[in-house]
C-alpha atoms as a PDB file:
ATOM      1  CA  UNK A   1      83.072-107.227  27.518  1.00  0.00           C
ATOM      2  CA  UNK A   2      84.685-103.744  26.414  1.00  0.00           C
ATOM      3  CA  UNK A   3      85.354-103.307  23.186  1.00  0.00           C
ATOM      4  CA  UNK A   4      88.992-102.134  22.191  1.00  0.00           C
ATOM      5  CA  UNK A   5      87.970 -98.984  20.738  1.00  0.00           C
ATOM      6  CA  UNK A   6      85.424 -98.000  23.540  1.00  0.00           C
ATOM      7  CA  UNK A   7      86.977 -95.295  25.852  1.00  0.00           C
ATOM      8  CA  UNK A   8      86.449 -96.083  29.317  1.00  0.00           C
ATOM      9  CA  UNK A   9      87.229 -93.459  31.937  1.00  0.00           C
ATOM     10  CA  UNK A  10      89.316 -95.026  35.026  1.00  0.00           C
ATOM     11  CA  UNK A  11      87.244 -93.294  37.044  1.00  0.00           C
ATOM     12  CA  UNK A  12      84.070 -95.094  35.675  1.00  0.00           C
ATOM     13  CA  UNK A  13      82.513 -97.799  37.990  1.00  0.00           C
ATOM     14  CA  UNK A  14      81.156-100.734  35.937  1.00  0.00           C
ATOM     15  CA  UNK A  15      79.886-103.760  37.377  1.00  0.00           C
ATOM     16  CA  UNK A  16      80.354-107.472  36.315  1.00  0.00           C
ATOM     17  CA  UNK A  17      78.725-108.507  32.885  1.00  0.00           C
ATOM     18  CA  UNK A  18      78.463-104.905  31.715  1.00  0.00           C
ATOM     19  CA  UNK A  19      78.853-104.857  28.418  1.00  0.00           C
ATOM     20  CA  UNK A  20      80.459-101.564  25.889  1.00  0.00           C
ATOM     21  CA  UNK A  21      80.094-101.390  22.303  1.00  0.00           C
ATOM     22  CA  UNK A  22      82.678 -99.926  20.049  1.00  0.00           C
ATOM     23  CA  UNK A  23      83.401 -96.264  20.321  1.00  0.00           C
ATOM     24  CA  UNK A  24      81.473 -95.559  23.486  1.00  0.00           C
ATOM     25  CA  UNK A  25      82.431 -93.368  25.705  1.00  0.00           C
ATOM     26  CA  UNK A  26      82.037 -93.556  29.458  1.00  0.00           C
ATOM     27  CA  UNK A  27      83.253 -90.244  31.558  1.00  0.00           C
ATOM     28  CA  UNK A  28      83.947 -90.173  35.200  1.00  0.00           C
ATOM     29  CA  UNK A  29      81.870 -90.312  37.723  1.00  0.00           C
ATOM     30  CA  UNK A  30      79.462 -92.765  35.459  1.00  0.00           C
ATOM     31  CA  UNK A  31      78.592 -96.350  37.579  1.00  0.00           C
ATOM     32  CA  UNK A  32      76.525 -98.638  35.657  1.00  0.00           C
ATOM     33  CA  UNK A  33      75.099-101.929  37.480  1.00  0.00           C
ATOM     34  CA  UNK A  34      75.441-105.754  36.669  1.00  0.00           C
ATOM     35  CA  UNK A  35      74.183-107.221  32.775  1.00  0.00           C
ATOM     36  CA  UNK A  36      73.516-103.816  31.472  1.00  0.00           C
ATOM     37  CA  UNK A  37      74.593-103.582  27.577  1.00  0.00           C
ATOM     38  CA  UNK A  38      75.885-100.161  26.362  1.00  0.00           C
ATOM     39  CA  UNK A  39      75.484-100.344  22.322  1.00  0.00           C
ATOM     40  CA  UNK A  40      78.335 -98.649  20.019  1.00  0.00           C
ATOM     41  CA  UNK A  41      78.827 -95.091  19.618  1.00  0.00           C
ATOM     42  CA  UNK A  42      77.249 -94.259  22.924  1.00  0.00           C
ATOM     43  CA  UNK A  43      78.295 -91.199  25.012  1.00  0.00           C
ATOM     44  CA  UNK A  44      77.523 -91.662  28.704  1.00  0.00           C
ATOM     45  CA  UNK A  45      78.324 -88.503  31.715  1.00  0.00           C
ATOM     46  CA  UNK A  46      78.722 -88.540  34.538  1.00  0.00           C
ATOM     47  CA  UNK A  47      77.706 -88.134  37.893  1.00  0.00           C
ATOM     48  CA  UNK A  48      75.208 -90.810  36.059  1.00  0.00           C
ATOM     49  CA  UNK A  49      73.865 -94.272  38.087  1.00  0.00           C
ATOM     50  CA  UNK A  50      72.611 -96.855  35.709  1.00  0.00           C
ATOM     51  CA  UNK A  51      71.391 -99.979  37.226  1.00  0.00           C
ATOM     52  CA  UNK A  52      71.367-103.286  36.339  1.00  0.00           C
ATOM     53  CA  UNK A  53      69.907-105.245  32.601  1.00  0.00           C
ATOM     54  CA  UNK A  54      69.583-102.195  30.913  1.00  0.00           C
ATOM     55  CA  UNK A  55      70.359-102.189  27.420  1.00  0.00           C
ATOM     56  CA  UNK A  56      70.946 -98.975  25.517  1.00  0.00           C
ATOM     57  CA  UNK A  57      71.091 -98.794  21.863  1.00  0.00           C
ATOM     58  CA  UNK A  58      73.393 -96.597  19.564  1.00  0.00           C
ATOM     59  CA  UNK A  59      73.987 -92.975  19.526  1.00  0.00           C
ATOM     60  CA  UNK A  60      72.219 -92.158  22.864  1.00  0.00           C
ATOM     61  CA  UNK A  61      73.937 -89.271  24.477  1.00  0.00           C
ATOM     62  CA  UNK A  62      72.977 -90.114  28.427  1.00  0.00           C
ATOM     63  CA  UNK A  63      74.392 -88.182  31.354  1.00  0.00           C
ATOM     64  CA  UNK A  64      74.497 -85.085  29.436  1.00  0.00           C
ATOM     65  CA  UNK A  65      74.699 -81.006  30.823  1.00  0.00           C
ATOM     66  CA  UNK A  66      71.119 -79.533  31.503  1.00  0.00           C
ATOM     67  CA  UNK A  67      70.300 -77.353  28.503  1.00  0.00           C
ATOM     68  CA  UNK A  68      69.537 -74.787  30.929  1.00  0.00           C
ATOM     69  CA  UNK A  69      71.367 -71.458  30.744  1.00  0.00           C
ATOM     70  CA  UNK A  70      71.175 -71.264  34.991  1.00  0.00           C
ATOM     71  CA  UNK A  71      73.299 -74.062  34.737  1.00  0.00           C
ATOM     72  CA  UNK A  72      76.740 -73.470  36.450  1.00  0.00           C
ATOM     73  CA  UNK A  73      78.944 -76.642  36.747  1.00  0.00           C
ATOM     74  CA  UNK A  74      77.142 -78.357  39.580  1.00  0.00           C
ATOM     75  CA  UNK A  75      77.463 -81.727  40.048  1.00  0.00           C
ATOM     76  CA  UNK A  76      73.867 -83.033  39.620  1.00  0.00           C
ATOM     77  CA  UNK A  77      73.301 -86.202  38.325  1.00  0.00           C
ATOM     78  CA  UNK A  78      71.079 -88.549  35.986  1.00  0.00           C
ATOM     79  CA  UNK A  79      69.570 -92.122  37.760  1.00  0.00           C
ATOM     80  CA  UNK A  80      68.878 -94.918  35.844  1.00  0.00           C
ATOM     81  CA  UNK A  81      67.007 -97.896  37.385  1.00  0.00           C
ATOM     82  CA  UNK A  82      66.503-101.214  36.284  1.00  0.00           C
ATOM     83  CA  UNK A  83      65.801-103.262  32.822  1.00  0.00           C
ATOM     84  CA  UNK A  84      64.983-100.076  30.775  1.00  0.00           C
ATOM     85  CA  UNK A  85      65.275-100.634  26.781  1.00  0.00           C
ATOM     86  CA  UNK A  86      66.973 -96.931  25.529  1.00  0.00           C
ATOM     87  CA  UNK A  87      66.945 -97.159  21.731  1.00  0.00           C
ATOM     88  CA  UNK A  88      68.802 -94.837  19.151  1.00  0.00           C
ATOM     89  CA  UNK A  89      69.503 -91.275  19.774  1.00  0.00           C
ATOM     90  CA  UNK A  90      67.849 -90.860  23.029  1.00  0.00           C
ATOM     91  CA  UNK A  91      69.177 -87.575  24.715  1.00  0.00           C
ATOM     92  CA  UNK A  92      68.808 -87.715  28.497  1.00  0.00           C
ATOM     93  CA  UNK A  93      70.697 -84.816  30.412  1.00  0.00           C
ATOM     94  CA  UNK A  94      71.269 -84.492  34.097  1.00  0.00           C
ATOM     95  CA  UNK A  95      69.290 -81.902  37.203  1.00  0.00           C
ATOM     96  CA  UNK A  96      69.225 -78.653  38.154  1.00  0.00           C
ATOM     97  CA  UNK A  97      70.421 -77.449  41.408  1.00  0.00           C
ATOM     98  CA  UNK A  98      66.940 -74.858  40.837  1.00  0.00           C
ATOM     99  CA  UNK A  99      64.918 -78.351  41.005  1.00  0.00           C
ATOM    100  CA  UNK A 100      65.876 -81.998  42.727  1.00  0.00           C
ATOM    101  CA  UNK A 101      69.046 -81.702  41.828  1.00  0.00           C
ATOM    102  CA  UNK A 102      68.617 -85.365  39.128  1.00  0.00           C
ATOM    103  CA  UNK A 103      66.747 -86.572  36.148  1.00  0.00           C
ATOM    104  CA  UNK A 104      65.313 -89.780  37.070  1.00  0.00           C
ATOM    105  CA  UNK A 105      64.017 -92.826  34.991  1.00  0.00           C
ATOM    106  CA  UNK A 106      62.752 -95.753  36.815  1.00  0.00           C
ATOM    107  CA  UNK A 107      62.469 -99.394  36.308  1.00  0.00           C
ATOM    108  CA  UNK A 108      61.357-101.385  33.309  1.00  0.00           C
ATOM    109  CA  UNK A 109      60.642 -98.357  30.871  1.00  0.00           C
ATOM    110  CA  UNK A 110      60.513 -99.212  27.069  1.00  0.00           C
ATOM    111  CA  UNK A 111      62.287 -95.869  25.570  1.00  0.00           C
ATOM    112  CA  UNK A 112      62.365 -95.606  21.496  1.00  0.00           C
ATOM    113  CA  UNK A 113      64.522 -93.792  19.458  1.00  0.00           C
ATOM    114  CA  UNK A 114      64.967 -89.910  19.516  1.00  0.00           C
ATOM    115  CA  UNK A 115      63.043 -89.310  22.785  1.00  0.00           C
ATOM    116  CA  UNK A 116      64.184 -86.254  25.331  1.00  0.00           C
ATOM    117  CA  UNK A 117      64.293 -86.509  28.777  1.00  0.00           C
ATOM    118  CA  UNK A 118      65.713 -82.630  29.963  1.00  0.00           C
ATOM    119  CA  UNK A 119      66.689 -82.245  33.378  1.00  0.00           C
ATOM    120  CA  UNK A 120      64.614 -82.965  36.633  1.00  0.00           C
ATOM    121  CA  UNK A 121      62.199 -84.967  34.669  1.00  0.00           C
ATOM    122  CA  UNK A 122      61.129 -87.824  36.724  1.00  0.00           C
ATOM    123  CA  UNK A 123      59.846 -91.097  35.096  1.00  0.00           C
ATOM    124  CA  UNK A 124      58.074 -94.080  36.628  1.00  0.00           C
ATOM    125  CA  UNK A 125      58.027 -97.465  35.731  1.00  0.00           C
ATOM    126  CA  UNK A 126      56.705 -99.674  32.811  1.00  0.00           C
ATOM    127  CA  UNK A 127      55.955 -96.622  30.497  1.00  0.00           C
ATOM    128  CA  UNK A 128      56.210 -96.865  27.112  1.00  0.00           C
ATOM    129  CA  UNK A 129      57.501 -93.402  25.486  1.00  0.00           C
ATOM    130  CA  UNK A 130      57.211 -93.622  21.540  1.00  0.00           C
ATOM    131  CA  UNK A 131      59.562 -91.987  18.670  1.00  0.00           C
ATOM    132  CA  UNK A 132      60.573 -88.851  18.864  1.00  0.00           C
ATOM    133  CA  UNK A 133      58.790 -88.138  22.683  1.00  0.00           C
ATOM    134  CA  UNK A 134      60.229 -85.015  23.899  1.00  0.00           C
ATOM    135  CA  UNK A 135      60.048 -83.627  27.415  1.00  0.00           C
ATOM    136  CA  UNK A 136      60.777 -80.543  28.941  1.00  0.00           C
ATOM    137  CA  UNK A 137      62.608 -79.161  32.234  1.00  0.00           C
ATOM    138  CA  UNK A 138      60.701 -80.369  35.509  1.00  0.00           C
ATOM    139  CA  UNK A 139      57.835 -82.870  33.899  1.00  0.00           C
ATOM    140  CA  UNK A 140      57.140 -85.827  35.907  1.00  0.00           C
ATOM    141  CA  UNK A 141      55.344 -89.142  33.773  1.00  0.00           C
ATOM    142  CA  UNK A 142      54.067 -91.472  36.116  1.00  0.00           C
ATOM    143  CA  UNK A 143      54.077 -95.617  36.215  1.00  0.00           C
ATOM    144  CA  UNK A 144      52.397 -96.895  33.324  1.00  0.00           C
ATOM    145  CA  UNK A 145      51.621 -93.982  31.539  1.00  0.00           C
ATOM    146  CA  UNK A 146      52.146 -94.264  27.399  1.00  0.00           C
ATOM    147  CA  UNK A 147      53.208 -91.816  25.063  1.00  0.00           C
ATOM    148  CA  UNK A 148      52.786 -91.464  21.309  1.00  0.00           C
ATOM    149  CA  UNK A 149      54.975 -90.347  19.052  1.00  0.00           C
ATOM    150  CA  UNK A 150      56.197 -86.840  18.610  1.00  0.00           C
ATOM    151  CA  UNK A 151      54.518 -86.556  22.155  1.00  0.00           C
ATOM    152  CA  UNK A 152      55.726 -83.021  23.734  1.00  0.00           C
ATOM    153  CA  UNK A 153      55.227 -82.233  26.775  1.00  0.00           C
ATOM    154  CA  UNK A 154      55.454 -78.484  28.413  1.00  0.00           C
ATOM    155  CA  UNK A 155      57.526 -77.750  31.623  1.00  0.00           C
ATOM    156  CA  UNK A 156      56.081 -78.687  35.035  1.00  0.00           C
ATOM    157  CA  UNK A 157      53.559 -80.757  33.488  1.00  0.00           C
ATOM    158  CA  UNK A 158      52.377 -84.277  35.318  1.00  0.00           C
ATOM    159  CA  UNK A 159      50.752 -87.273  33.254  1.00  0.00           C
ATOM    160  CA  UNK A 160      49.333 -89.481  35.591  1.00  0.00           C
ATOM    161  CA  UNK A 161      49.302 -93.318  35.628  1.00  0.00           C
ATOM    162  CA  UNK A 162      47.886 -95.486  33.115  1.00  0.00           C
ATOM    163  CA  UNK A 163      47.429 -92.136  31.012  1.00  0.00           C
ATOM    164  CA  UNK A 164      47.671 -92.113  26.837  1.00  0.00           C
ATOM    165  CA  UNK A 165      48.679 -89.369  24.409  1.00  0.00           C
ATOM    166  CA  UNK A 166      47.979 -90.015  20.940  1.00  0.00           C
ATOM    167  CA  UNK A 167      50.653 -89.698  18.292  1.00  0.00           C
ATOM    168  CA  UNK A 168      51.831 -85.737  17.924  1.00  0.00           C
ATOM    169  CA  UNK A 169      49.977 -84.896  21.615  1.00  0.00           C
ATOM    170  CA  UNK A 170      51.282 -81.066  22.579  1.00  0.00           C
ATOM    171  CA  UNK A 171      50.851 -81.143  26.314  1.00  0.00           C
ATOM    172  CA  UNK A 172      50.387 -77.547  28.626  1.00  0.00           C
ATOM    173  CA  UNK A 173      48.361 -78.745  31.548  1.00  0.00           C
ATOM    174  CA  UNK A 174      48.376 -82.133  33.484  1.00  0.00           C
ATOM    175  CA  UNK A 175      47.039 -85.256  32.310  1.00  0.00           C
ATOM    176  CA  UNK A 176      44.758 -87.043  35.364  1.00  0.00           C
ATOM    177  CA  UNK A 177      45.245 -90.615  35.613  1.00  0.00           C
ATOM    178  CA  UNK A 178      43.472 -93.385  33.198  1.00  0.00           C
ATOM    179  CA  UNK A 179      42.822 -90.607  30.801  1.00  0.00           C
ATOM    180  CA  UNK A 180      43.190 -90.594  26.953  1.00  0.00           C
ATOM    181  CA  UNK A 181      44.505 -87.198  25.194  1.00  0.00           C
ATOM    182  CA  UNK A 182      45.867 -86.288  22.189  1.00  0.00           C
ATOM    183  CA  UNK A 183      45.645 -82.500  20.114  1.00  0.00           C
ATOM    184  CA  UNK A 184      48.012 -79.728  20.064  1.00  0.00           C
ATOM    185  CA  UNK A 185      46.861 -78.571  22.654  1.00  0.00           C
ATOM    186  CA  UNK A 186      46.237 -81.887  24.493  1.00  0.00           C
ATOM    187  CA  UNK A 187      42.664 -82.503  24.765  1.00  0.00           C
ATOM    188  CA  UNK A 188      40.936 -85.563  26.625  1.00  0.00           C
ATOM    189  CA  UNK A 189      39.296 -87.980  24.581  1.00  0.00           C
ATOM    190  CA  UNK A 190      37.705 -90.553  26.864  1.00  0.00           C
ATOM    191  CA  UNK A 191      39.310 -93.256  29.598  1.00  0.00           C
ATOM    192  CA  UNK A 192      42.191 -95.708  28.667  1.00  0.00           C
ATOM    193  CA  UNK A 193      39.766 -98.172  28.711  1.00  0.00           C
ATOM    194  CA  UNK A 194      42.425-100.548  26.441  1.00  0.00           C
ATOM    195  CA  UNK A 195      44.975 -99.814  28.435  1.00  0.00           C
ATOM    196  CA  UNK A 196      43.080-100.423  31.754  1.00  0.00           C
ATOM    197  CA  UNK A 197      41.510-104.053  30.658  1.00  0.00           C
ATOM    198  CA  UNK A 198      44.996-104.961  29.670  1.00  0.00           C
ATOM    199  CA  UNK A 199      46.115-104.296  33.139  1.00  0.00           C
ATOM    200  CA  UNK A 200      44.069-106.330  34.499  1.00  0.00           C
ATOM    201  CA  UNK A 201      41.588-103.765  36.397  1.00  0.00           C
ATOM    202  CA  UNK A 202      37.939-105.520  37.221  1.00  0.00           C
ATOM    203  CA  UNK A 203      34.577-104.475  35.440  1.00  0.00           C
ATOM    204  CA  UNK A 204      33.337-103.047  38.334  1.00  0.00           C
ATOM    205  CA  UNK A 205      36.609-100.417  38.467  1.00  0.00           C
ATOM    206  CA  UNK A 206      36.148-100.053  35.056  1.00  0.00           C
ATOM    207  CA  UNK A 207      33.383 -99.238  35.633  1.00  0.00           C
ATOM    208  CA  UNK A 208      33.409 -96.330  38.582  1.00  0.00           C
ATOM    209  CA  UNK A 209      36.414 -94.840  36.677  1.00  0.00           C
ATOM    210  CA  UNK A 210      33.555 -94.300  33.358  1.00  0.00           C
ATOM    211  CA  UNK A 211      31.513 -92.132  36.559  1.00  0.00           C
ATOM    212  CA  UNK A 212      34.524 -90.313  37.749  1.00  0.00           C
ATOM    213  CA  UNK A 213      35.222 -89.624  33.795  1.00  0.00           C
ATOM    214  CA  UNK A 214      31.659 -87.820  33.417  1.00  0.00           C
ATOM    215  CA  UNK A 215      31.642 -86.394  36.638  1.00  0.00           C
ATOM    216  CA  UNK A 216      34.765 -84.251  35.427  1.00  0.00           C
ATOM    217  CA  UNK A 217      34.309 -84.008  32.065  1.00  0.00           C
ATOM    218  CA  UNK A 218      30.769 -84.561  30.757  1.00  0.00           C
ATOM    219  CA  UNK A 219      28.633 -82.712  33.284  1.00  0.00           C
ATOM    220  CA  UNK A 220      29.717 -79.171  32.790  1.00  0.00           C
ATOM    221  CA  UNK A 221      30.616 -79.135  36.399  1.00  0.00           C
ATOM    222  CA  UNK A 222      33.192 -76.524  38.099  1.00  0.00           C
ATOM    223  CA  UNK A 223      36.471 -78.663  38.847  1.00  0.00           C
ATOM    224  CA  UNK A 224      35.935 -78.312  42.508  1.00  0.00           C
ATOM    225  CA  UNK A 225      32.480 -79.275  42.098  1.00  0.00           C
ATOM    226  CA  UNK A 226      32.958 -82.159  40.292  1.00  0.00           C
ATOM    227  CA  UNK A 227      35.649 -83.318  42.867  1.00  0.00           C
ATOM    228  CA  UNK A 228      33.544 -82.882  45.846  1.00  0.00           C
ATOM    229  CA  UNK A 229      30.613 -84.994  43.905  1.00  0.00           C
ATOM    230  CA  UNK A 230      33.357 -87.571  43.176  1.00  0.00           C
ATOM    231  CA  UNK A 231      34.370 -88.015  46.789  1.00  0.00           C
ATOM    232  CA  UNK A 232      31.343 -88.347  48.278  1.00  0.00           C
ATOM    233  CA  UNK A 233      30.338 -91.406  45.937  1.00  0.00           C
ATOM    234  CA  UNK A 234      33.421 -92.704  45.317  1.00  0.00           C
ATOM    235  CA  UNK A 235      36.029 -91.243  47.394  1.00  0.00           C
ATOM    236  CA  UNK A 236      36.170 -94.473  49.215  1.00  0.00           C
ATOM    237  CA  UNK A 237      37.691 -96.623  46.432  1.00  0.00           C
ATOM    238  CA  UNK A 238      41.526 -96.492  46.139  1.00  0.00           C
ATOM    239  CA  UNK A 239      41.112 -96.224  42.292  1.00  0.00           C
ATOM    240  CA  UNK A 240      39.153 -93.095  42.433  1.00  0.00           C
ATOM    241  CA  UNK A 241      41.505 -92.054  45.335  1.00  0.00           C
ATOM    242  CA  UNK A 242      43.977 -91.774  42.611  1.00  0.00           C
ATOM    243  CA  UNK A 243      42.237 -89.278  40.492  1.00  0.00           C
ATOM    244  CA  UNK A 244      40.979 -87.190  42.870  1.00  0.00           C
ATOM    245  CA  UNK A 245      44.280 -86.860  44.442  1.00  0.00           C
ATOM    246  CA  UNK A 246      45.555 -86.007  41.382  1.00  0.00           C
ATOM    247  CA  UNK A 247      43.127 -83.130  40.516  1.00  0.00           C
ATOM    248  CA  UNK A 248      43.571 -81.966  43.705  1.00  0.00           C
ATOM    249  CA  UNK A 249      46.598 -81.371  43.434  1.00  0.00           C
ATOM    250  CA  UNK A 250      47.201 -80.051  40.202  1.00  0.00           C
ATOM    251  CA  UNK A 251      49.462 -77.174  40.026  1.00  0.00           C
ATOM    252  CA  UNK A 252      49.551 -76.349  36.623  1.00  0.00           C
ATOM    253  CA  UNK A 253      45.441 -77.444  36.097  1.00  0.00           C
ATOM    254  CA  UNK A 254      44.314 -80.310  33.879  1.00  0.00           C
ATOM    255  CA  UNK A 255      43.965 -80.792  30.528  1.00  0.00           C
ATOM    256  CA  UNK A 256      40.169 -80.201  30.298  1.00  0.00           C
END
């Protein structure tokens, strides 16, 4: 399952059915789980974990050095999960001892070609990140959250779940759950209501999320305002729970 030309440190842990493509190379310290398919010309890093039925496609570099000038040799690493598609010329690099310590991507991520993960990002599960998707140090994306293409995103940023940036999106703040943004700088457009319906979420959930939408955005409110309004009429639902933790907790402030 290794092809003769791939370079396979002895040090390297892979697991049965992993497959290499020719010309990778896998360093020390790399483990990579059961059915996962490494494409040609891949470079992979390590201290790197890859799980299991991933499939990553040529010329990713994965498992890289932080581009981060504090960085001073210190074995942090990248984590991989589970049945993530990588295509062509991803770039993911390892943490930060300043941060977590690891980049992490989670489970059943679709990842197309050219997108940036820098280190101690931290990625969900089941997002979809389009061409050319670049992230900076420190952003977390979390599960189901989409990005468009040529998607940046600024340093210590959050996008929440089930969120959507439209193609070319420049994010600086934080991105609440179930909202739409796009704009350089990011600016919300109105509720993933798509993306919600295809996920299966009821009318009447659909249809408190449209309140909690206004309530923020459409009533000229103050943000604490608007979040104390929101709790006492909805702050009893777990899908408004969501939100309003999010905008709680906001660090960086929301893109509003």
């Amino acid at each position: 399952m290794i092809h003769p030309t791939a370079l396979v440190d002895p040090a390297a842990e892979l697991a049965e059915g992993v497959e290499v493509g020719a010309y990778s190379l896998i360093g020390p310290g790399v483990r990579i789980g059961r059915g996962t398919r490494i494409g040609p010309h891949v470079v992979i890093e390590g201290p790197t974990l890859i799980g299991e039925d991933n499939h990553i496609y040529p010329f990713a570099s994965i498992g890289a050095t932080p581009q981060d000038k504090k960085y001073g040799g210190e074995a942090t690493e990248l984590v991989i999960g589970n049945r993530n598609v990588i295509r062509e010329c991803c770039t993911f690099n390892r943490g930060t001892v300043q941060d977590r310590g690891r980049t992490v991507l989670g489970d059943d991520n679709w990842i197309m070609a050219y997108v940036h993960l820098a280190h101690d990002c931290l990625v969900g599960n089941n997002t979809i990140f389009a061409n050319s998707t670049t992230l900076a140090g420190h952003v977390e994306i979390r599960d189901h959250a989409i990005l468009g293409g040529f998607t940046l995103v600024h340093q210590f940023c959050v996008v929440g779940e089930y969120a959507f940036t439209g193609m070319g999106s420049a994010l600086n703040k934080d991105v609440p759950p179930y909202t739409m943004v796009s704009g350089a700088p990011a600016e919300p457009r109105g509720l993933n209501l798509e993306g919600l319906r295809r996920h299966g979420f009821s009318a009447g959930s659909i249809s408190r999320l449209k309140q909690a939408y206004r309530m923020i955005y459409r009533q000229h409110l103050p943000l604490k305002e608007a979040l104390a309004q929101l709790e006492s009429e909805y702050g009893q639902f777990a899908d408004v729970r969501l939100l309003l933790d999010f905008c709680s907790h906001s660090e960086r402030g929301l893109a509003r």
